[in-house]
N, C-alpha and C. Protein backbone atom coordinates (compact mmCIF):
# COMPACT_ATOMS: atom_id res chain seq x y z
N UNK A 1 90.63 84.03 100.83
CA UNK A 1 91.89 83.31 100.82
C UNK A 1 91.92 82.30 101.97
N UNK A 2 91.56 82.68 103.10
CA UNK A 2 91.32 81.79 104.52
C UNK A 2 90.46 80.69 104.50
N UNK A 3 89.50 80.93 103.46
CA UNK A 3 88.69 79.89 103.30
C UNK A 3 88.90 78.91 102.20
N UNK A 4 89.53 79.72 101.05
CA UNK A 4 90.10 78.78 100.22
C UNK A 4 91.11 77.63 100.43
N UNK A 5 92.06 78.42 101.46
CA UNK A 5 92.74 77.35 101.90
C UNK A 5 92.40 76.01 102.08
N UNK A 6 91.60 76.38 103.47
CA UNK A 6 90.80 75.34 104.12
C UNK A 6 90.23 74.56 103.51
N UNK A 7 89.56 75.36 102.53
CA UNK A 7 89.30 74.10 101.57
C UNK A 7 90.17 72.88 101.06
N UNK A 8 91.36 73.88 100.31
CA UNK A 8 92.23 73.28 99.71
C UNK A 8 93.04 71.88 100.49
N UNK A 9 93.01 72.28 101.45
CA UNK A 9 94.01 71.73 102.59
C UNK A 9 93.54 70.87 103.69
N UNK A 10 92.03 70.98 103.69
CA UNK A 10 91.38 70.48 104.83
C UNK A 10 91.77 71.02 106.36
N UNK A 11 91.89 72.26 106.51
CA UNK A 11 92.77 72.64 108.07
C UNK A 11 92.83 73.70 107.70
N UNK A 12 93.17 74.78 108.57
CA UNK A 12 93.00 76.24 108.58
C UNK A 12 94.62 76.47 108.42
N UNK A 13 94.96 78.00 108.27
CA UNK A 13 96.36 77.87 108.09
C UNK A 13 97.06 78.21 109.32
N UNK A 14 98.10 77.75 109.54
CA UNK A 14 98.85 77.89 110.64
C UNK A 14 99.27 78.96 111.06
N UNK A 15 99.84 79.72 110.03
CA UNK A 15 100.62 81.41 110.67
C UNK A 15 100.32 81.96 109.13
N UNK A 16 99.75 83.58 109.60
CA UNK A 16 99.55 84.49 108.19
C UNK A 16 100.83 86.12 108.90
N UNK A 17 101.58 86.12 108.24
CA UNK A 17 102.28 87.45 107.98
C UNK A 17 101.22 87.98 107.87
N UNK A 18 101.32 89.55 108.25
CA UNK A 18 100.90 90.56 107.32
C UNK A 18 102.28 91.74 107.24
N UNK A 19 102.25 92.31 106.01
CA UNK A 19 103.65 92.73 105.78
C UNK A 19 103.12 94.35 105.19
N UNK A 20 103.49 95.54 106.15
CA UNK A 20 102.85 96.71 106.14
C UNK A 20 104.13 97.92 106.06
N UNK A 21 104.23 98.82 104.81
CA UNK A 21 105.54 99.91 105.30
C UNK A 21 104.73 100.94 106.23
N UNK A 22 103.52 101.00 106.45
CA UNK A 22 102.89 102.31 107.41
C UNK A 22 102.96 101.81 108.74
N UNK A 23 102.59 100.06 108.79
CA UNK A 23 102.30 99.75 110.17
C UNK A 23 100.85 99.44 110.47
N UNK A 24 100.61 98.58 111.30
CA UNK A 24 99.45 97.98 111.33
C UNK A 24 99.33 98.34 112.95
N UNK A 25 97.86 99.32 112.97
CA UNK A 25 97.93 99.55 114.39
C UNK A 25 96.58 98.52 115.17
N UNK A 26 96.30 98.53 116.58
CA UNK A 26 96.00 97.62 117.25
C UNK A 26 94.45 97.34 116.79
N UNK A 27 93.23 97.94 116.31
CA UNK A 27 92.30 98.00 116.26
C UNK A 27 92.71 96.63 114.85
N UNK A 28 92.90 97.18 113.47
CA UNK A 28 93.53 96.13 112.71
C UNK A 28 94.01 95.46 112.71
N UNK A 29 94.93 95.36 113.97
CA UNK A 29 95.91 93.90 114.14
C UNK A 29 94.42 92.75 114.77
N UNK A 30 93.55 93.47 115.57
CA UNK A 30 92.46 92.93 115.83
C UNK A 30 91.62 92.12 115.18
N UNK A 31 91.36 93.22 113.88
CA UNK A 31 90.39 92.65 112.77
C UNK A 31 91.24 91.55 112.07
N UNK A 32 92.44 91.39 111.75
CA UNK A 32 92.72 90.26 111.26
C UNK A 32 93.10 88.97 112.17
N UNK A 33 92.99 89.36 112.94
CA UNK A 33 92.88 88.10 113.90
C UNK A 33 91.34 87.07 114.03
N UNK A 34 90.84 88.01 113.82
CA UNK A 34 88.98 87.64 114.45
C UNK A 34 88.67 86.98 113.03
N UNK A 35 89.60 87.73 112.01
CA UNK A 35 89.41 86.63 110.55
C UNK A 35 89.88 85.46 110.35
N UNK A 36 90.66 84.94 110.99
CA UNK A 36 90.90 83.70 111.27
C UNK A 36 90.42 82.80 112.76
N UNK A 37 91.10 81.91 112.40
CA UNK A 37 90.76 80.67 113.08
C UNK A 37 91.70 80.83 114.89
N UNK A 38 91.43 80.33 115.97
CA UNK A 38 91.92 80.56 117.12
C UNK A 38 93.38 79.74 116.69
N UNK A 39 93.23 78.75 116.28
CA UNK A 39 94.49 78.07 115.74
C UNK A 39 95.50 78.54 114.67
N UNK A 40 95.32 79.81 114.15
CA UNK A 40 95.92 80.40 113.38
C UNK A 40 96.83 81.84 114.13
N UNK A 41 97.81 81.44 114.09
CA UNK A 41 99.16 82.58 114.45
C UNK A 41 99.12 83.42 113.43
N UNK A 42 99.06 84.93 114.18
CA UNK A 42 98.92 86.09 113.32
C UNK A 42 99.88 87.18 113.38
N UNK A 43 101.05 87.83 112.93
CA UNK A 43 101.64 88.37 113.17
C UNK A 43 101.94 89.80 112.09
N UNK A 44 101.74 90.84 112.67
CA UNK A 44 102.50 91.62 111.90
C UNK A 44 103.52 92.63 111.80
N UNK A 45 104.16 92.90 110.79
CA UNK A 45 105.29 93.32 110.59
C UNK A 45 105.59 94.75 110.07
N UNK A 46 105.83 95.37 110.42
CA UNK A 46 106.73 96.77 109.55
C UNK A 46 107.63 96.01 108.83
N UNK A 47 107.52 97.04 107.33
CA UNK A 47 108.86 96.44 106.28
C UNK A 47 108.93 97.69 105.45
N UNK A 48 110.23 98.70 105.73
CA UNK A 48 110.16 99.99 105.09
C UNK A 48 111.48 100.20 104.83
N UNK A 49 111.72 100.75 104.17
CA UNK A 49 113.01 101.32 103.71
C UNK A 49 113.73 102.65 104.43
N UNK A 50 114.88 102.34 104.67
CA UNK A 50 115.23 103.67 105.86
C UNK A 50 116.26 104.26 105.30
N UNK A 51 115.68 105.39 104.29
CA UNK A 51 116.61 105.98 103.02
C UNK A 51 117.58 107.01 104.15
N UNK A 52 117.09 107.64 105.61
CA UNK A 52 118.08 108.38 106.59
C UNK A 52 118.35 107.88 107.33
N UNK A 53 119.09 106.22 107.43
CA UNK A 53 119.18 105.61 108.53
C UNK A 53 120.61 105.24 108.65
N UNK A 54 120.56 103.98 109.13
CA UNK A 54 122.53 103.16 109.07
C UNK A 54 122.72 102.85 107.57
N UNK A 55 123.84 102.96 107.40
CA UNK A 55 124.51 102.64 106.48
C UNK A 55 125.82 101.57 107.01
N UNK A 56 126.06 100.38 106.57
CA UNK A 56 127.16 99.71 106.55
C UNK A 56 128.49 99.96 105.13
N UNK A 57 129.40 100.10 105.39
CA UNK A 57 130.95 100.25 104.80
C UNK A 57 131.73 98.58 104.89
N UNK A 58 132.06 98.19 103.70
CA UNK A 58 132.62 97.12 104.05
C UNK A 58 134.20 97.84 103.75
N UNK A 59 135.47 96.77 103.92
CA UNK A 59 136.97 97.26 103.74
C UNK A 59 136.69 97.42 102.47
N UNK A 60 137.59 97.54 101.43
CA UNK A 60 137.54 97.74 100.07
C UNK A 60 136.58 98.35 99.20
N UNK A 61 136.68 97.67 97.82
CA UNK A 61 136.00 98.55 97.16
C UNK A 61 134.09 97.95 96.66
N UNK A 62 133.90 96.91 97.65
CA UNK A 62 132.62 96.35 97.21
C UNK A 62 131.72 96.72 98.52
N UNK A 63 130.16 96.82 98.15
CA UNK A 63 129.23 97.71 99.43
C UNK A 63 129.24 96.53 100.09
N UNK A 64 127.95 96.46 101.11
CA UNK A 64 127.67 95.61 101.97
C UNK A 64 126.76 94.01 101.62
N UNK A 65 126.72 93.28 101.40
CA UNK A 65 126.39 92.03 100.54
C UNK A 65 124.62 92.39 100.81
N UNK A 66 124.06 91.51 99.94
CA UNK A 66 122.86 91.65 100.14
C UNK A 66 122.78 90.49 100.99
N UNK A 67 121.57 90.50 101.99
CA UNK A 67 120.87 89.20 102.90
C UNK A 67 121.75 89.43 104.14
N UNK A 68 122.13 90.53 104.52
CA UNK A 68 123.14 91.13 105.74
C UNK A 68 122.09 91.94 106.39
N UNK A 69 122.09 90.70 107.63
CA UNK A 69 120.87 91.37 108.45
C UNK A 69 121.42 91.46 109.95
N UNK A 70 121.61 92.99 110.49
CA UNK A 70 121.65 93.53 111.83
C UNK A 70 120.55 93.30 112.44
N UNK A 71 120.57 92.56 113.58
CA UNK A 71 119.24 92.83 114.68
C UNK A 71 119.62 93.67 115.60
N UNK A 72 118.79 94.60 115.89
CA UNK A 72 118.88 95.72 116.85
C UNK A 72 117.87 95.33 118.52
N UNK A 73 116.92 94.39 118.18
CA UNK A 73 116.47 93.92 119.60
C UNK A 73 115.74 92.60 119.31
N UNK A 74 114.73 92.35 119.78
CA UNK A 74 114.13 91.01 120.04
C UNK A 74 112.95 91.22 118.61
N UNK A 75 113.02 92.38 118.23
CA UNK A 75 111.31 92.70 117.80
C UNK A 75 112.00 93.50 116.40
N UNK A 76 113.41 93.87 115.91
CA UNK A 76 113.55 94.78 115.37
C UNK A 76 115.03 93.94 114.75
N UNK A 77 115.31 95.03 113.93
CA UNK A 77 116.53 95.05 112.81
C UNK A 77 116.62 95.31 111.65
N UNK A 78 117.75 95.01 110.97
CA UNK A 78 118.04 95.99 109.78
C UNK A 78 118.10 94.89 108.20
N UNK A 79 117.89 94.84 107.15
CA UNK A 79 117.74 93.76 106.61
C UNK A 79 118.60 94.37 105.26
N UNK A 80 119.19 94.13 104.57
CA UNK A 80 120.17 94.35 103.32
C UNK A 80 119.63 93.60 102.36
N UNK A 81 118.28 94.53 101.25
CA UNK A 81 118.10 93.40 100.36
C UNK A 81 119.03 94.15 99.33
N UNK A 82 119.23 95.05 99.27
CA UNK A 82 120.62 95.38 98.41
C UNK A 82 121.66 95.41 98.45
N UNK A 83 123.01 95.25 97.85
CA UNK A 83 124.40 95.28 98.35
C UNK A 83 125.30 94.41 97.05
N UNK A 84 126.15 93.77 97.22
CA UNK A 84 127.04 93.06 96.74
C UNK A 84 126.66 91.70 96.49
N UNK A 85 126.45 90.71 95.15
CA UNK A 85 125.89 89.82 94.96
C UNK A 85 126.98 88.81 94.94
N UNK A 86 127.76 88.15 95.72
CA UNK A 86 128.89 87.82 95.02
C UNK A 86 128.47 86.38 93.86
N UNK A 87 127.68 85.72 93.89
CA UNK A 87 127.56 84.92 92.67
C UNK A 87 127.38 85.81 91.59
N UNK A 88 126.96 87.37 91.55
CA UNK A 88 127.32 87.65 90.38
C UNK A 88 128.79 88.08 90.38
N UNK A 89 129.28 88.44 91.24
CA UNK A 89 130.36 89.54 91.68
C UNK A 89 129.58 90.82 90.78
N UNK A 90 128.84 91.51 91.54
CA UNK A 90 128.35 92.30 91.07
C UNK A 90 127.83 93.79 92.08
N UNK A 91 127.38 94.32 92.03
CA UNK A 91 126.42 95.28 92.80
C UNK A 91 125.63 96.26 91.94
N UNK A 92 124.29 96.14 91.56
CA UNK A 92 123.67 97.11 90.67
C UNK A 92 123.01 98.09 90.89
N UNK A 93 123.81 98.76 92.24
CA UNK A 93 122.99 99.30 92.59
C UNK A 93 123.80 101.14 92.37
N UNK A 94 124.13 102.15 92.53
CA UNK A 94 124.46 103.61 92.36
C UNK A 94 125.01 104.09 93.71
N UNK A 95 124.53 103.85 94.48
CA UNK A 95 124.75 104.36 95.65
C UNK A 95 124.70 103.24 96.82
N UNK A 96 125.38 103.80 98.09
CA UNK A 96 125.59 103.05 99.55
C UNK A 96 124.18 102.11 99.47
N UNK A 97 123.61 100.72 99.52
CA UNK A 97 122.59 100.25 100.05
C UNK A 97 122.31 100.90 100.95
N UNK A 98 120.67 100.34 100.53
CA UNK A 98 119.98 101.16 101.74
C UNK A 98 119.05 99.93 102.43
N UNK A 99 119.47 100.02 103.53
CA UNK A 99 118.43 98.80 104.37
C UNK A 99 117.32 99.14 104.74
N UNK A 100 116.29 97.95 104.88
CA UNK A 100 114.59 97.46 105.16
C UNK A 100 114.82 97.63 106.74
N UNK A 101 114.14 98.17 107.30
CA UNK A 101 113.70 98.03 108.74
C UNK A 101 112.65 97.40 108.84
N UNK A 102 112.75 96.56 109.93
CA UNK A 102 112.07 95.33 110.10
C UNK A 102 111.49 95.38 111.81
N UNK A 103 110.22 95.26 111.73
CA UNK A 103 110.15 95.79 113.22
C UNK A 103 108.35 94.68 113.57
N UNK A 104 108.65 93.33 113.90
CA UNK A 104 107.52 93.07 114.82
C UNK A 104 106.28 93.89 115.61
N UNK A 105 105.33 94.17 114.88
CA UNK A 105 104.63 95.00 115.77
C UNK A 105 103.66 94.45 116.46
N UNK A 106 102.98 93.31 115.92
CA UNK A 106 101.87 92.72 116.93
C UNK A 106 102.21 91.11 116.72
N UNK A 107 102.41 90.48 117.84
CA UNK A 107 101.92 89.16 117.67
C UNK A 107 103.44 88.59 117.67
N UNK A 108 103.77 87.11 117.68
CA UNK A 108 105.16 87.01 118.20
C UNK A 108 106.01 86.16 117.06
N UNK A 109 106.85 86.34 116.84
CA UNK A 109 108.01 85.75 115.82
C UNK A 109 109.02 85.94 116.41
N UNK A 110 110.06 85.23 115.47
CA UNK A 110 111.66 85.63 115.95
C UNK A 110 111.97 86.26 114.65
N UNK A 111 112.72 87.51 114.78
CA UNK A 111 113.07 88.55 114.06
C UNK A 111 113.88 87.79 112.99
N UNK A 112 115.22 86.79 113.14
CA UNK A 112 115.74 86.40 111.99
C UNK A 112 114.85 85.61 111.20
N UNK A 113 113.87 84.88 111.87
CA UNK A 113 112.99 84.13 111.00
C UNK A 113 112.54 85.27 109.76
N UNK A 114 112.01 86.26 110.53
CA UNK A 114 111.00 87.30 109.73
C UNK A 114 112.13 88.05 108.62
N UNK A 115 113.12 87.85 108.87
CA UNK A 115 114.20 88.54 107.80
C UNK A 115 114.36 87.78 107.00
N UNK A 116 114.74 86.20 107.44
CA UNK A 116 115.03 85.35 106.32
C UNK A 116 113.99 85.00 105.27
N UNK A 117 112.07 84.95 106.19
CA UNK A 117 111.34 85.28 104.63
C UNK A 117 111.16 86.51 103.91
N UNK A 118 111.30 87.15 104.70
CA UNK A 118 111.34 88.84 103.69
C UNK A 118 112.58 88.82 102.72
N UNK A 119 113.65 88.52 103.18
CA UNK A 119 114.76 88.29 102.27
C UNK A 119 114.12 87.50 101.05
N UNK A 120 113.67 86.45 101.51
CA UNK A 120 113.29 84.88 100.69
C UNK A 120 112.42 85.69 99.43
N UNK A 121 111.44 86.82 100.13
CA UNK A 121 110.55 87.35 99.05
C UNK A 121 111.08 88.33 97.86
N UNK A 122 112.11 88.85 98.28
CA UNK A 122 112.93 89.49 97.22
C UNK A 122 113.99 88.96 96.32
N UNK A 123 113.99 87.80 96.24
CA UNK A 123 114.85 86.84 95.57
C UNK A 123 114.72 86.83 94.39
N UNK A 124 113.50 86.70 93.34
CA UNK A 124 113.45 86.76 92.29
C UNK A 124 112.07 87.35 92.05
N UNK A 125 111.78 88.35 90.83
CA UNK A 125 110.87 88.86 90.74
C UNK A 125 110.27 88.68 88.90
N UNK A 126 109.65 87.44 88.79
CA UNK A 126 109.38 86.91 87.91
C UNK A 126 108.63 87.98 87.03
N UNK A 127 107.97 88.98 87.19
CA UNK A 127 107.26 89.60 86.69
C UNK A 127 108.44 90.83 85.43
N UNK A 128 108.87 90.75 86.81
CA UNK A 128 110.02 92.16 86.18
C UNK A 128 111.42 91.78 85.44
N UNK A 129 111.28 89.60 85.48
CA UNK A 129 112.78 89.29 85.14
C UNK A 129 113.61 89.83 85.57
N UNK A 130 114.19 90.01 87.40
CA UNK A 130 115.03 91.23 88.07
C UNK A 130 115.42 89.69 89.56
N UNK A 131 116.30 90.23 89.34
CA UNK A 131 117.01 89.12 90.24
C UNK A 131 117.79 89.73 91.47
N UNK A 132 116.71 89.55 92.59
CA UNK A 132 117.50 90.73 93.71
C UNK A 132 116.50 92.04 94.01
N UNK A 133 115.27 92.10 93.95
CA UNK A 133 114.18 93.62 94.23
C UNK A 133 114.84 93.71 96.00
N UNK A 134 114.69 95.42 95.94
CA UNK A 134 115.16 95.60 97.37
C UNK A 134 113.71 95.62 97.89
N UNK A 135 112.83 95.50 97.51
CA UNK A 135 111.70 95.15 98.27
C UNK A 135 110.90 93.71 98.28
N UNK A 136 110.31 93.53 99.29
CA UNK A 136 109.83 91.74 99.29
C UNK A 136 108.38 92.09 98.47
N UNK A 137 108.06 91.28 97.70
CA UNK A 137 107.08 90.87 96.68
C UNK A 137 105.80 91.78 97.44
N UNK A 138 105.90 91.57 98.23
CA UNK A 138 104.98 91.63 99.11
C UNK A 138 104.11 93.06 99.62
N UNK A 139 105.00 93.70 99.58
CA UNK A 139 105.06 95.48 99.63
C UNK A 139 105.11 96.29 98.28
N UNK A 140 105.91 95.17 97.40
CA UNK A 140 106.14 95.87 95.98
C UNK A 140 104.86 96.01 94.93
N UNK A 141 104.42 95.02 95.17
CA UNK A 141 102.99 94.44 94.71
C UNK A 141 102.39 94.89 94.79
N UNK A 142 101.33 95.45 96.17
CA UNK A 142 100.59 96.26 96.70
C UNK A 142 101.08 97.43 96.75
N UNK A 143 102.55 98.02 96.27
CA UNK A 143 102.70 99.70 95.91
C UNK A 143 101.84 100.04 94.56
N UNK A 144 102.38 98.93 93.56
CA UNK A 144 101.97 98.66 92.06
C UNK A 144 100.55 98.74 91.87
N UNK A 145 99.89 97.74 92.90
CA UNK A 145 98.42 97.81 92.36
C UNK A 145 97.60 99.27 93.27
N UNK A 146 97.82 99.86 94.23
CA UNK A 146 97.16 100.83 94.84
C UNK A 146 97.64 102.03 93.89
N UNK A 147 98.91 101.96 92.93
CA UNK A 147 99.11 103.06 92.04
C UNK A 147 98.23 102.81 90.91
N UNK A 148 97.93 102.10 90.69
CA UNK A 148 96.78 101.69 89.07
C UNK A 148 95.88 101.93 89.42
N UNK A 149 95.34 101.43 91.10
CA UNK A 149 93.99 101.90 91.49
C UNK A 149 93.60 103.68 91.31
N UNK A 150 94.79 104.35 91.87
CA UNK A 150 94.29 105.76 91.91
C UNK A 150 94.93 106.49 90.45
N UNK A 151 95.37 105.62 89.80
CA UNK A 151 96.17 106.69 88.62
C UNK A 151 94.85 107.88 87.43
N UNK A 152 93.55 106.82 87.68
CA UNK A 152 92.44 107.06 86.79
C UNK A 152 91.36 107.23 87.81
N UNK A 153 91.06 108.76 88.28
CA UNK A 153 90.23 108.68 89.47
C UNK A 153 88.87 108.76 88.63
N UNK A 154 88.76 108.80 86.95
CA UNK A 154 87.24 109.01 86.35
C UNK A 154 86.38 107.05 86.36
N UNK A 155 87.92 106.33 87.00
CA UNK A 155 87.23 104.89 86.96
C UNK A 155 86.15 104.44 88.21
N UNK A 156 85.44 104.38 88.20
CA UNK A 156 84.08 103.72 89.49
C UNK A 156 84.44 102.46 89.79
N UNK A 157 84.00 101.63 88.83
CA UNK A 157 84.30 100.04 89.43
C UNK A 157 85.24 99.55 89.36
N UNK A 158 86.31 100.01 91.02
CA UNK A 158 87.27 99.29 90.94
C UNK A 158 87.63 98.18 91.43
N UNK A 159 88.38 97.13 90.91
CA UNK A 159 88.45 95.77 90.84
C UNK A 159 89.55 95.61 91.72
N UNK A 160 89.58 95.19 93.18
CA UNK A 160 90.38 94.74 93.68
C UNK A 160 91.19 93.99 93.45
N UNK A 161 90.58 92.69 93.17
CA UNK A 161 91.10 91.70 92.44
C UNK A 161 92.87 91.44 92.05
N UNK A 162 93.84 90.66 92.58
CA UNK A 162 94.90 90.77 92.09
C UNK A 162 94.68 90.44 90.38
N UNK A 163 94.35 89.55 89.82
CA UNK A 163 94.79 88.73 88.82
C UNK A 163 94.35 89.93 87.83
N UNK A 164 93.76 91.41 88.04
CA UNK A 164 93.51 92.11 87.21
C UNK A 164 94.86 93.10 87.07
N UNK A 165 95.95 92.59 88.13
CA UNK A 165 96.83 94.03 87.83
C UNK A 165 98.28 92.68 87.33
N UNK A 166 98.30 91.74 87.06
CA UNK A 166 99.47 90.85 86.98
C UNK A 166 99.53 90.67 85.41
């Protein structure tokens, strides 16, 4: 992909997310650095769902809007990709939203930036025709294809490959 770019573009890319619900610890935050270019900003992120965490209450009878993002420090906060849609006036969801924790772990951003594209990635999910996933493309994707990978453990050659699970 790093090289395709470059191709594409003539120039290396400027900043790569990496977007992890386990967490990306320092030895790996390493290896993807050394895969790019010195001119390339590398940052990564926790993005998990905190089914025992805060909950927000709005007055009345509608939950908390979706794209309602608490920051809790410089590196951290709370992100609402579910809640109250009001262009639909809607909420499809059963229960209290449950917010994305969002937590900078290596490398430097500003936290609302990192909410507003994680938000940005759950916006529409062309695959599923679903307008609003409480997860960013990004995490949902890679749940999907690592479940196809192991669902058939009698398969050998397995195909990394995205364009084989879309």
């Amino acid at each position: 992909v790093i090289r395709t770019y470059q191709e594409l573009h003539g120039k290396p890319l400027r900043e790569v997310f990496l977007h992890a619900r386990s967490g990306i610890d320092v030895a790996e935050f390493e290896g993807y650095k050394a895969a790019v270019s010195g001119e390339t900003k590398v940052v990564a992120v926790r993005v998990r769902s905190e089914s025992r965490s805060l909950r927000l209450f709005r007055q009345g009878t509608r939950p908390v809007l979706r794209g309602t993002f608490l920051p809790t420090g410089e590196r951290r906060g709370y992100l609402w990709t579910s809640g109250f849609k009001p262009e639909l006036k809607a909420y499809d969801g059963w229960d209290v939203p449950v917010p994305l924790s969002l937590e900078v772990q290596h490398g430097e951003a500003d936290i609302e930036q990192v909410a507003r594209d994680i938000f940005g990635l759950t916006k529409l999910n062309y695959n599923a025709c679903k307008l609003g996933d409480s997860q960013p493309v990004t995490v949902l994707f890679s749940d999907a294809v690592g479940e196809i990978l192991i669902s058939n453990p009698s398969v050998l050659d397995r195909r990394p490959q995205f364009r084989f699970y879309v």
